[in-house]
PDB file of N, CA and C in Angstrom:
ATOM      1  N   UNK A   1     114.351  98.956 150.703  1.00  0.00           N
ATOM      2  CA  UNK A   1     113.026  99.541 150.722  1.00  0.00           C
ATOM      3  C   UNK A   1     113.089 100.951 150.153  1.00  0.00           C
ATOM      4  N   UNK A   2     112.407 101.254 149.528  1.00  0.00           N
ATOM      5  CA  UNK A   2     112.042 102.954 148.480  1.00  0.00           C
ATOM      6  C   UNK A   2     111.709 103.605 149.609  1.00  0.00           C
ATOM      7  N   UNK A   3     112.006 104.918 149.443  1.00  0.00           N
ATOM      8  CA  UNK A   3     111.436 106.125 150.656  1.00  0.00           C
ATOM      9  C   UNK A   3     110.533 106.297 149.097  1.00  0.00           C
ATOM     10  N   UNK A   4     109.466 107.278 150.285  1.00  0.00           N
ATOM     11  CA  UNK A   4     108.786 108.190 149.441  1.00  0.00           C
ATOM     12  C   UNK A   4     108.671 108.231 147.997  1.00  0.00           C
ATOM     13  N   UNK A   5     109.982 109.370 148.248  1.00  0.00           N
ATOM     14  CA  UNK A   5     110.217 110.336 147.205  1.00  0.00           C
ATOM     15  C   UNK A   5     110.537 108.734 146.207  1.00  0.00           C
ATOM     16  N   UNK A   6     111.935 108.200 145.992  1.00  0.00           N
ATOM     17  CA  UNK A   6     111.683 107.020 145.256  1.00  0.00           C
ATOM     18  C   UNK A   6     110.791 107.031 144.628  1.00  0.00           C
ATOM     19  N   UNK A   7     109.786 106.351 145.497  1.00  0.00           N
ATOM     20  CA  UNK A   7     108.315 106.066 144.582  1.00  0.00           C
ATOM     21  C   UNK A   7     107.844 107.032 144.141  1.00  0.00           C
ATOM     22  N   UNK A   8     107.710 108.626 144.277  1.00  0.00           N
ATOM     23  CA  UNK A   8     107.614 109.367 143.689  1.00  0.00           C
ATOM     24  C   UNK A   8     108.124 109.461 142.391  1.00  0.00           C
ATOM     25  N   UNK A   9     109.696 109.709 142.554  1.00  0.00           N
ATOM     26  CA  UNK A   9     110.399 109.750 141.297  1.00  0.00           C
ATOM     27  C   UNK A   9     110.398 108.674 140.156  1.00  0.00           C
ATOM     28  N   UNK A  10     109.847 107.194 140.630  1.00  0.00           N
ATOM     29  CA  UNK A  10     110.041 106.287 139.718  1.00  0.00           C
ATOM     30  C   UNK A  10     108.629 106.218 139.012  1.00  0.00           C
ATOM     31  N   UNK A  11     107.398 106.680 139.768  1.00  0.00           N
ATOM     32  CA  UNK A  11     106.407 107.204 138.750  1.00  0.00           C
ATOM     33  C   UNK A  11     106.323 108.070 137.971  1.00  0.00           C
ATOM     34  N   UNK A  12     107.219 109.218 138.676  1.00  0.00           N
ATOM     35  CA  UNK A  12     107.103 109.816 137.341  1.00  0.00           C
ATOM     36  C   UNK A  12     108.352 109.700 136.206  1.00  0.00           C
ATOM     37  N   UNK A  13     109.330 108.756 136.415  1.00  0.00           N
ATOM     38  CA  UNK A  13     110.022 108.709 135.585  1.00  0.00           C
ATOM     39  C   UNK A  13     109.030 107.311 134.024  1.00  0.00           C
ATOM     40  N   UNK A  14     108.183 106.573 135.074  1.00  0.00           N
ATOM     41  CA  UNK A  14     107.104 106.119 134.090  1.00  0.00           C
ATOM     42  C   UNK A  14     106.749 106.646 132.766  1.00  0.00           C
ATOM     43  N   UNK A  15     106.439 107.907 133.712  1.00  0.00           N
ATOM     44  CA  UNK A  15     105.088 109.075 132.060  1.00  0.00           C
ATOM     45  C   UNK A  15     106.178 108.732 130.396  1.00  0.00           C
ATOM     46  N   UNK A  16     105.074 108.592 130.258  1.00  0.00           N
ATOM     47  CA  UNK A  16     106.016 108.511 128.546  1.00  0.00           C
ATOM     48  C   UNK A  16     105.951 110.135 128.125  1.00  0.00           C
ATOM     49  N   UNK A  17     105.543 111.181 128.881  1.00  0.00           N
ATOM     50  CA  UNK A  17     105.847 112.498 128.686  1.00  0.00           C
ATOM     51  C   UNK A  17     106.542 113.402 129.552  1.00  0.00           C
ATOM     52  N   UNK A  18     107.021 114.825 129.306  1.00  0.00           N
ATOM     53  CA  UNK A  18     107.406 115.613 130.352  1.00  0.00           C
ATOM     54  C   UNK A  18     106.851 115.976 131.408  1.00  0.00           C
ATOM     55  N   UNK A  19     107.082 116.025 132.533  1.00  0.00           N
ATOM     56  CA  UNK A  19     106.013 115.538 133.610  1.00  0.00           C
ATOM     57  C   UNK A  19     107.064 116.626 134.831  1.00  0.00           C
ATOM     58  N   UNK A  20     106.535 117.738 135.327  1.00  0.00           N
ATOM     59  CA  UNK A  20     107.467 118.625 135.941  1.00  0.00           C
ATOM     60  C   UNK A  20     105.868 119.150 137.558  1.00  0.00           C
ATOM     61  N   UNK A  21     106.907 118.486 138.583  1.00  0.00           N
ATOM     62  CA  UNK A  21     105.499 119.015 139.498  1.00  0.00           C
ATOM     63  C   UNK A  21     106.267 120.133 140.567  1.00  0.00           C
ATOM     64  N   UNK A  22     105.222 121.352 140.587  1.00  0.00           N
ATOM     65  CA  UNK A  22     105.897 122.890 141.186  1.00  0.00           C
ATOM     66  C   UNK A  22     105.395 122.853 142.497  1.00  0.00           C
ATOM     67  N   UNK A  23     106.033 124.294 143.567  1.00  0.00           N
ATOM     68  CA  UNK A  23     105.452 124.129 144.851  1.00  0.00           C
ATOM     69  C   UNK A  23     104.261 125.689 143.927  1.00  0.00           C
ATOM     70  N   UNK A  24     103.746 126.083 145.260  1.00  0.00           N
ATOM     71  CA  UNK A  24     103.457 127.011 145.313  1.00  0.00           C
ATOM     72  C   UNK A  24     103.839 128.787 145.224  1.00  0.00           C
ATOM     73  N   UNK A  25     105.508 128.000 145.339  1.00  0.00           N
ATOM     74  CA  UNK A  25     106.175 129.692 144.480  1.00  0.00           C
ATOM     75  C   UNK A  25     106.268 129.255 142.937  1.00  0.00           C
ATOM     76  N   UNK A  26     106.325 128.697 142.313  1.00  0.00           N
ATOM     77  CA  UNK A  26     106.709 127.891 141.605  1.00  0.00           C
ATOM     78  C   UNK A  26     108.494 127.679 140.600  1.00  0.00           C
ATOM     79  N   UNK A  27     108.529 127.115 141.629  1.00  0.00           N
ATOM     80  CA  UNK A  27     109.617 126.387 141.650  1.00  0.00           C
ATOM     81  C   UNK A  27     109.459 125.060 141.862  1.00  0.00           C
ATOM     82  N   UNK A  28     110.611 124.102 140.743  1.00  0.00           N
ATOM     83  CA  UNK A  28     110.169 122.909 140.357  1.00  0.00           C
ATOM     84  C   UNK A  28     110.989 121.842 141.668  1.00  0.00           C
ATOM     85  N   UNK A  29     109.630 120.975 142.136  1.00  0.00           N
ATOM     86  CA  UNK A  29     110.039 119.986 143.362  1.00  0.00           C
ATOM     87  C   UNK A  29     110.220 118.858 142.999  1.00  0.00           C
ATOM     88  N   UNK A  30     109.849 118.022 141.739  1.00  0.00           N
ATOM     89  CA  UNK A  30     110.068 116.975 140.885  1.00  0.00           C
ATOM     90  C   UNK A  30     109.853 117.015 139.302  1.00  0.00           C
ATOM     91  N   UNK A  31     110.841 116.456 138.780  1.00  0.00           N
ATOM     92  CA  UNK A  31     110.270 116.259 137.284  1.00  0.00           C
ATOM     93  C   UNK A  31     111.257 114.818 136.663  1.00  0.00           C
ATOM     94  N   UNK A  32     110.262 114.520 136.181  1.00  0.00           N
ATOM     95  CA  UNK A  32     110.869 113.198 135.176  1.00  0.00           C
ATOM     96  C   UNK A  32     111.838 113.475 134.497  1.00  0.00           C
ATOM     97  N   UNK A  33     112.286 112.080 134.155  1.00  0.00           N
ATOM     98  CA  UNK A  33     113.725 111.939 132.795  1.00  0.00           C
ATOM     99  C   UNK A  33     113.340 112.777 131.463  1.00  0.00           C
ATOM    100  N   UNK A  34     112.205 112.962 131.020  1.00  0.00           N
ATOM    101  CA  UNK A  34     111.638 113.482 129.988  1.00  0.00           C
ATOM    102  C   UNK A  34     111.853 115.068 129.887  1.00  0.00           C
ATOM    103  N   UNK A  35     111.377 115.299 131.082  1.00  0.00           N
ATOM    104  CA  UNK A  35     111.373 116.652 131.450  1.00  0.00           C
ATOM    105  C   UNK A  35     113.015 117.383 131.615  1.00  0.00           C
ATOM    106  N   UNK A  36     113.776 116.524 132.199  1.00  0.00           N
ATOM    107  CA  UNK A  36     115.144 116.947 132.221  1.00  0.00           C
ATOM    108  C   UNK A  36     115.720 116.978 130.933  1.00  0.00           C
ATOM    109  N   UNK A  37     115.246 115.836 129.997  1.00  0.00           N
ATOM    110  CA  UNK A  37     115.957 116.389 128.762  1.00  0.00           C
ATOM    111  C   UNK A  37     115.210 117.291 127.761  1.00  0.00           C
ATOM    112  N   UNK A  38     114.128 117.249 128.030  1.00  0.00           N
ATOM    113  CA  UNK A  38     113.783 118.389 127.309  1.00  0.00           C
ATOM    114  C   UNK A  38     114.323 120.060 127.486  1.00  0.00           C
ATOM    115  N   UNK A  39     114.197 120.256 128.920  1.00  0.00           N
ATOM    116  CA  UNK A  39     115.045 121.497 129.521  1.00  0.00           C
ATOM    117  C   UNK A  39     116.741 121.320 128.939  1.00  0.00           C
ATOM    118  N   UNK A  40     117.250 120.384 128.949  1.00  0.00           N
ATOM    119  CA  UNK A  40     118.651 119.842 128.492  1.00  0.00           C
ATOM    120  C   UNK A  40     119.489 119.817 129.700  1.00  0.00           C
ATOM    121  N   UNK A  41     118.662 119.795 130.744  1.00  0.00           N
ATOM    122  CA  UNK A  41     119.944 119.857 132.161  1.00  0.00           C
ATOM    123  C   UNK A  41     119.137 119.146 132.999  1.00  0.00           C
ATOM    124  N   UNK A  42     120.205 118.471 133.796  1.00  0.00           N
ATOM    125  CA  UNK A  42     120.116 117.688 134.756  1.00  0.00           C
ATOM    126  C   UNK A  42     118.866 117.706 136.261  1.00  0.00           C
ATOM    127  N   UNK A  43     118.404 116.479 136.687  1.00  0.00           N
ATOM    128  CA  UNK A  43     117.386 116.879 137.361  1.00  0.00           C
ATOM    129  C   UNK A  43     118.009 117.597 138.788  1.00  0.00           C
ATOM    130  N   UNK A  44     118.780 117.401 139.017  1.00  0.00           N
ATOM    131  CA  UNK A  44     119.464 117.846 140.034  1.00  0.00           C
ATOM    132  C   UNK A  44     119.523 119.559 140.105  1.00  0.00           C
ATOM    133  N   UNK A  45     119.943 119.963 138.458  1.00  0.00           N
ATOM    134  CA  UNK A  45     120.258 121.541 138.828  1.00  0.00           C
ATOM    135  C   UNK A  45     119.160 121.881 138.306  1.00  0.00           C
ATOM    136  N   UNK A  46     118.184 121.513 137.699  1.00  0.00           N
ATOM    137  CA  UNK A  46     116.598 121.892 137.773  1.00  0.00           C
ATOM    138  C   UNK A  46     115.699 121.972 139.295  1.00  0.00           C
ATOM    139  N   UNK A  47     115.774 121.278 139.884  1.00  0.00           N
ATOM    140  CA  UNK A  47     114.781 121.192 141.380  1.00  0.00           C
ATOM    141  C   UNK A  47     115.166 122.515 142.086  1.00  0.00           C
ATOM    142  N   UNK A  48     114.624 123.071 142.850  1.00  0.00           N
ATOM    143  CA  UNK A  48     114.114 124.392 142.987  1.00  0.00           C
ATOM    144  C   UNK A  48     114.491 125.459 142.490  1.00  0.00           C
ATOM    145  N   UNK A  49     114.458 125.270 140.972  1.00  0.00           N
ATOM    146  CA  UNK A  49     114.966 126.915 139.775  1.00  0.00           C
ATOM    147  C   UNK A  49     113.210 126.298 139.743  1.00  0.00           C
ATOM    148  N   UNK A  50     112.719 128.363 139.546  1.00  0.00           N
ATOM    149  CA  UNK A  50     111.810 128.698 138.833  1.00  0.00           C
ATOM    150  C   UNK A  50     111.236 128.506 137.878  1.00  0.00           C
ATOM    151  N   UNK A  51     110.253 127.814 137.117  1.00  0.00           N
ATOM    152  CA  UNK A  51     110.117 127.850 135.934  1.00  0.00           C
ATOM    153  C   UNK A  51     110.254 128.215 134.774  1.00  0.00           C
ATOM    154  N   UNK A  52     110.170 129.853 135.231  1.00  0.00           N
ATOM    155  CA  UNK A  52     110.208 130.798 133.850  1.00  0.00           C
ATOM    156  C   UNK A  52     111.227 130.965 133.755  1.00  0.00           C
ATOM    157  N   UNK A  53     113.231 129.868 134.169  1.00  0.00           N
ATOM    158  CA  UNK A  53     114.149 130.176 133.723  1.00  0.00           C
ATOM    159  C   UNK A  53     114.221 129.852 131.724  1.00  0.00           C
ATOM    160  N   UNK A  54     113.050 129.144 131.839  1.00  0.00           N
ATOM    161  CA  UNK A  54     113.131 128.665 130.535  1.00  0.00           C
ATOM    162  C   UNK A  54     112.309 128.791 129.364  1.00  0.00           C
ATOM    163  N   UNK A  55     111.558 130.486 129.488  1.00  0.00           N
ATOM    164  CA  UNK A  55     110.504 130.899 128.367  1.00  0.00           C
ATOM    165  C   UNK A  55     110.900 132.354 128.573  1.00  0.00           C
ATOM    166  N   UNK A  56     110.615 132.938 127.764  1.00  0.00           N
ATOM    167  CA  UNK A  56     110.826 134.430 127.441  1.00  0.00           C
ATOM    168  C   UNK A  56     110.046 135.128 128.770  1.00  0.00           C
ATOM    169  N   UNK A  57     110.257 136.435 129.153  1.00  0.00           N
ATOM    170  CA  UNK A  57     109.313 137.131 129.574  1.00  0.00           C
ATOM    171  C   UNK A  57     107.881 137.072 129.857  1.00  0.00           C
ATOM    172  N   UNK A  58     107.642 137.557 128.365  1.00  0.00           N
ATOM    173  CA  UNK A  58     106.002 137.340 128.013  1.00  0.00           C
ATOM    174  C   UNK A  58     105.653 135.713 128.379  1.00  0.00           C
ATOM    175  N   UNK A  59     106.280 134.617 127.934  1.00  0.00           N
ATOM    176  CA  UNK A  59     105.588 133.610 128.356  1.00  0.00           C
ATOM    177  C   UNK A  59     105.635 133.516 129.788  1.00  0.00           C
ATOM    178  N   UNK A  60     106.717 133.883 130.559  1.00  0.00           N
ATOM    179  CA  UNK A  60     107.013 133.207 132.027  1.00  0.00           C
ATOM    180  C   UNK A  60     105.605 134.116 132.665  1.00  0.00           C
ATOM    181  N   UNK A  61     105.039 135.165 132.335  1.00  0.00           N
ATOM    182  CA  UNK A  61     103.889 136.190 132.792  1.00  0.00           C
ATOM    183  C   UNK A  61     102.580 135.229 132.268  1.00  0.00           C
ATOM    184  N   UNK A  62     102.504 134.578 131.086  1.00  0.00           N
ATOM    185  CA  UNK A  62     101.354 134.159 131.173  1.00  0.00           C
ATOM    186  C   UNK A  62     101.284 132.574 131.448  1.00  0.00           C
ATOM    187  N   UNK A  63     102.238 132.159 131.750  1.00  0.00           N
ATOM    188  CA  UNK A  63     102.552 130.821 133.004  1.00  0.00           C
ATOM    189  C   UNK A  63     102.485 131.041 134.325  1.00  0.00           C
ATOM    190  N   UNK A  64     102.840 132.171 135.188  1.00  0.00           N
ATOM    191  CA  UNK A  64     102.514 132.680 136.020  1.00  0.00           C
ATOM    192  C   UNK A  64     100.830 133.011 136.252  1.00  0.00           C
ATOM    193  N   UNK A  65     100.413 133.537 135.714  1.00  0.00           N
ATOM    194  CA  UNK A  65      99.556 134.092 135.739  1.00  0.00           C
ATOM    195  C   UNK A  65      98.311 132.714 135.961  1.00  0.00           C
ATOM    196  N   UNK A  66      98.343 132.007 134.925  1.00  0.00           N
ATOM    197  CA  UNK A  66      97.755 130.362 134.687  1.00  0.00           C
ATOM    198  C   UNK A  66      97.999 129.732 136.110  1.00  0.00           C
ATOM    199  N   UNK A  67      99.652 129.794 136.488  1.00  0.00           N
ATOM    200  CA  UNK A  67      99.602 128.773 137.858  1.00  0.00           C
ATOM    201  C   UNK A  67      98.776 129.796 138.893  1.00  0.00           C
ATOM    202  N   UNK A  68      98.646 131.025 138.855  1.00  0.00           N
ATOM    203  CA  UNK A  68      97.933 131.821 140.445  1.00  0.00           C
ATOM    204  C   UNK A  68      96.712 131.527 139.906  1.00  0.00           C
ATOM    205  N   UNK A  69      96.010 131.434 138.946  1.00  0.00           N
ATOM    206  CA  UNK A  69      94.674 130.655 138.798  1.00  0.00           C
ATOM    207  C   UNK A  69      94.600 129.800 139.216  1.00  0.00           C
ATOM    208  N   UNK A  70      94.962 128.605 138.634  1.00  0.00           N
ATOM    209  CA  UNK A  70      94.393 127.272 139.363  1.00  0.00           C
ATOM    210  C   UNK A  70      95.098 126.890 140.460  1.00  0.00           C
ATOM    211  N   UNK A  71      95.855 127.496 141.375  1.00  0.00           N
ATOM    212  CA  UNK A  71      96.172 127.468 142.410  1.00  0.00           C
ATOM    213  C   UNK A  71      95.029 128.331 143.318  1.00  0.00           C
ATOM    214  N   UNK A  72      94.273 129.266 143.172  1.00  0.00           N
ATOM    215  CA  UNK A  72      92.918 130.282 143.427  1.00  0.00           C
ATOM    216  C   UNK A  72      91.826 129.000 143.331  1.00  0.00           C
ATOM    217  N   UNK A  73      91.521 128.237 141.879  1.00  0.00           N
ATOM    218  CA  UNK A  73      90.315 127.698 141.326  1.00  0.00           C
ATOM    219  C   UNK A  73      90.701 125.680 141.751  1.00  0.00           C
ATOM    220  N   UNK A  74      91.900 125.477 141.790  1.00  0.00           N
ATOM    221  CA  UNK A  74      91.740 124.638 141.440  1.00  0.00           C
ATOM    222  C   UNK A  74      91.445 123.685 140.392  1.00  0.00           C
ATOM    223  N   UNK A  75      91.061 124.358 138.975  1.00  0.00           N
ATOM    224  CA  UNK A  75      90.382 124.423 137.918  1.00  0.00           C
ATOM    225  C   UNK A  75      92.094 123.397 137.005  1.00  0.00           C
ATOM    226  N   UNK A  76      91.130 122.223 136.641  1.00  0.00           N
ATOM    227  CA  UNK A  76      92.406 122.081 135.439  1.00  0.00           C
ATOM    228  C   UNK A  76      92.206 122.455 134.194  1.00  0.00           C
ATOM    229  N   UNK A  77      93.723 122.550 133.876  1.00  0.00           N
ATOM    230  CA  UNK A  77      93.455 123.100 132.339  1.00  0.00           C
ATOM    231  C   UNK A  77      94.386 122.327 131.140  1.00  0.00           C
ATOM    232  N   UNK A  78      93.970 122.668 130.071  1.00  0.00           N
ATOM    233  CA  UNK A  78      95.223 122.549 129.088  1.00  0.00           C
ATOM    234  C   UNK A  78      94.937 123.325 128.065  1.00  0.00           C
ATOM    235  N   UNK A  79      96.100 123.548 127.521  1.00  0.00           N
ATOM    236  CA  UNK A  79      96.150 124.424 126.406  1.00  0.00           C
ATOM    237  C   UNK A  79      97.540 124.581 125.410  1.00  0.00           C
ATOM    238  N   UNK A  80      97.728 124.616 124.120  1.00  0.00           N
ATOM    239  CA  UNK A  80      98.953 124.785 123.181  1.00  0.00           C
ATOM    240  C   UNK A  80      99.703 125.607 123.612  1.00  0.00           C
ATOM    241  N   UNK A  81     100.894 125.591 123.561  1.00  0.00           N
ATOM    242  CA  UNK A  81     102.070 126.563 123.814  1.00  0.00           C
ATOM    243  C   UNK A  81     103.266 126.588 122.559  1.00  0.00           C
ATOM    244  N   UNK A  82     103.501 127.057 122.229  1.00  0.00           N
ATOM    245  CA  UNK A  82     105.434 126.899 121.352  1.00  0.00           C
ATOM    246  C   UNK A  82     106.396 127.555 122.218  1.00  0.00           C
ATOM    247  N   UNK A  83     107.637 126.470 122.134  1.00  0.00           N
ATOM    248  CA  UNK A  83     108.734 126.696 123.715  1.00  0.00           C
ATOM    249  C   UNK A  83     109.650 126.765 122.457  1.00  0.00           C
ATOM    250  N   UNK A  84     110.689 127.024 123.372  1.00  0.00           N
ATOM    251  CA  UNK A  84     112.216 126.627 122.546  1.00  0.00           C
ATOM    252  C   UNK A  84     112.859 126.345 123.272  1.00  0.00           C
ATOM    253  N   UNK A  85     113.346 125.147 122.894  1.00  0.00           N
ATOM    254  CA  UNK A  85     114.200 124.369 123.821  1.00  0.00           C
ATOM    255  C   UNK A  85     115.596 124.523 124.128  1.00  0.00           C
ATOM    256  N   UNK A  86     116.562 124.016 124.714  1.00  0.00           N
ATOM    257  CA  UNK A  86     117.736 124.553 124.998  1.00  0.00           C
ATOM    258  C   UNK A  86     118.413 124.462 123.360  1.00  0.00           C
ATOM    259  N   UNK A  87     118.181 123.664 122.437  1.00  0.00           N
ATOM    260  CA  UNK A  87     118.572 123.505 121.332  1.00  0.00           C
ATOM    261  C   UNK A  87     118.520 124.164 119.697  1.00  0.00           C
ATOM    262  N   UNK A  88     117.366 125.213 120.428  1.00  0.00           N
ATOM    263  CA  UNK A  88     116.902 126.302 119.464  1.00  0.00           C
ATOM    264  C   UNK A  88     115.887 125.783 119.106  1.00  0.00           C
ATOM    265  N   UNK A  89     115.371 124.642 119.115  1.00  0.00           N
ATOM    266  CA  UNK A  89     114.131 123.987 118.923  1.00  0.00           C
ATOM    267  C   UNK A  89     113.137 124.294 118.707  1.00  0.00           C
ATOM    268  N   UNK A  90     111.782 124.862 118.205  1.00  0.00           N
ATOM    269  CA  UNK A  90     110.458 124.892 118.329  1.00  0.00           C
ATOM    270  C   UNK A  90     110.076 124.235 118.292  1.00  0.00           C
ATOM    271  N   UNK A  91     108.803 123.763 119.036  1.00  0.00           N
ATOM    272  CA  UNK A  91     108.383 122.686 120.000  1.00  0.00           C
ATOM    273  C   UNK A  91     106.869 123.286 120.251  1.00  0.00           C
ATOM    274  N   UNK A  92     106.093 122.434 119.860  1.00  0.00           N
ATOM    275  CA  UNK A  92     104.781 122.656 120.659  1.00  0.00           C
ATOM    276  C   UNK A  92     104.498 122.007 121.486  1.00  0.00           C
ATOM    277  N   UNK A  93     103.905 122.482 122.901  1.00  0.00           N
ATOM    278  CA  UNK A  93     103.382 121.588 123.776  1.00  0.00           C
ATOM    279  C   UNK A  93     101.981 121.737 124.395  1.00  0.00           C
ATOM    280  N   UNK A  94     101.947 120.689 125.445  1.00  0.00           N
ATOM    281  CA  UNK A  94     100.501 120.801 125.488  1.00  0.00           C
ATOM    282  C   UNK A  94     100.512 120.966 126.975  1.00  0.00           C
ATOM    283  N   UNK A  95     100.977 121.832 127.876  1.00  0.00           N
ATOM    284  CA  UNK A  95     100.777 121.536 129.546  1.00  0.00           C
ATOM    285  C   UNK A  95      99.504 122.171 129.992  1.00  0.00           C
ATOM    286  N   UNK A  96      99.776 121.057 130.493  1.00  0.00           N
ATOM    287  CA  UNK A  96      98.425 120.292 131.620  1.00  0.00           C
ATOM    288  C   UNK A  96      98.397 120.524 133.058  1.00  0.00           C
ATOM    289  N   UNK A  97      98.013 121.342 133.686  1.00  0.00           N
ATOM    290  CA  UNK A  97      97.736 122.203 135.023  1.00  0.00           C
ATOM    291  C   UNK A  97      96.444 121.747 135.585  1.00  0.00           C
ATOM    292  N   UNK A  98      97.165 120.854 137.027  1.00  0.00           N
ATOM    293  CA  UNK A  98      96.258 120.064 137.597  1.00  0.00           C
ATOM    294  C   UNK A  98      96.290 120.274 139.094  1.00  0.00           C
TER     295      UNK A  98
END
């Protein structure tokens, strides 16, 4: 029989996208197979690191800033970003704050 989390994790290992869900400090409490390789590390040493281990300054401030909003509003959003991935990568994405 699946606990929980299981069924947690096996939906979101579903998403055919990166799929990363935070608490309220934000720090990451689940994220998909997608999401781990995009970061390039394991889901294990990802779950409760901070988000902004993985955007510059300036971005981790206006990711911050976005999650104390709709954590305030509730309000979802989306909007374009360019990341760089552990690979030197540029990458556009599209996260979705729900």
């Amino acid at each position: 029989m699946l606990t929980d989390i299981a069924i947690c994790q096996a939906v979101l290992d579903a998403l055919p996208e990166a799929t990363v869900l935070k608490d309220d400090m934000r720090k990451l409490v689940f994220l998909n197979q997608k999401a781990s390789e995009f970061y390039g590390r394991s889901r294990e040493k990802l779950i409760g690191e901070d988000v902004s281990f993985f955007t510059d300054p300036e971005q981790a401030a206006r990711q911050r800033e976005r999650d104390i909003e709709i954590l305030a509003t509730g309000e979802k959003t989306v909007h374009e970003e360019t990341m760089i991935d552990p690979a030197g990568k540029r990458r556009n994405v599209l996260p979705r704050h729900a």
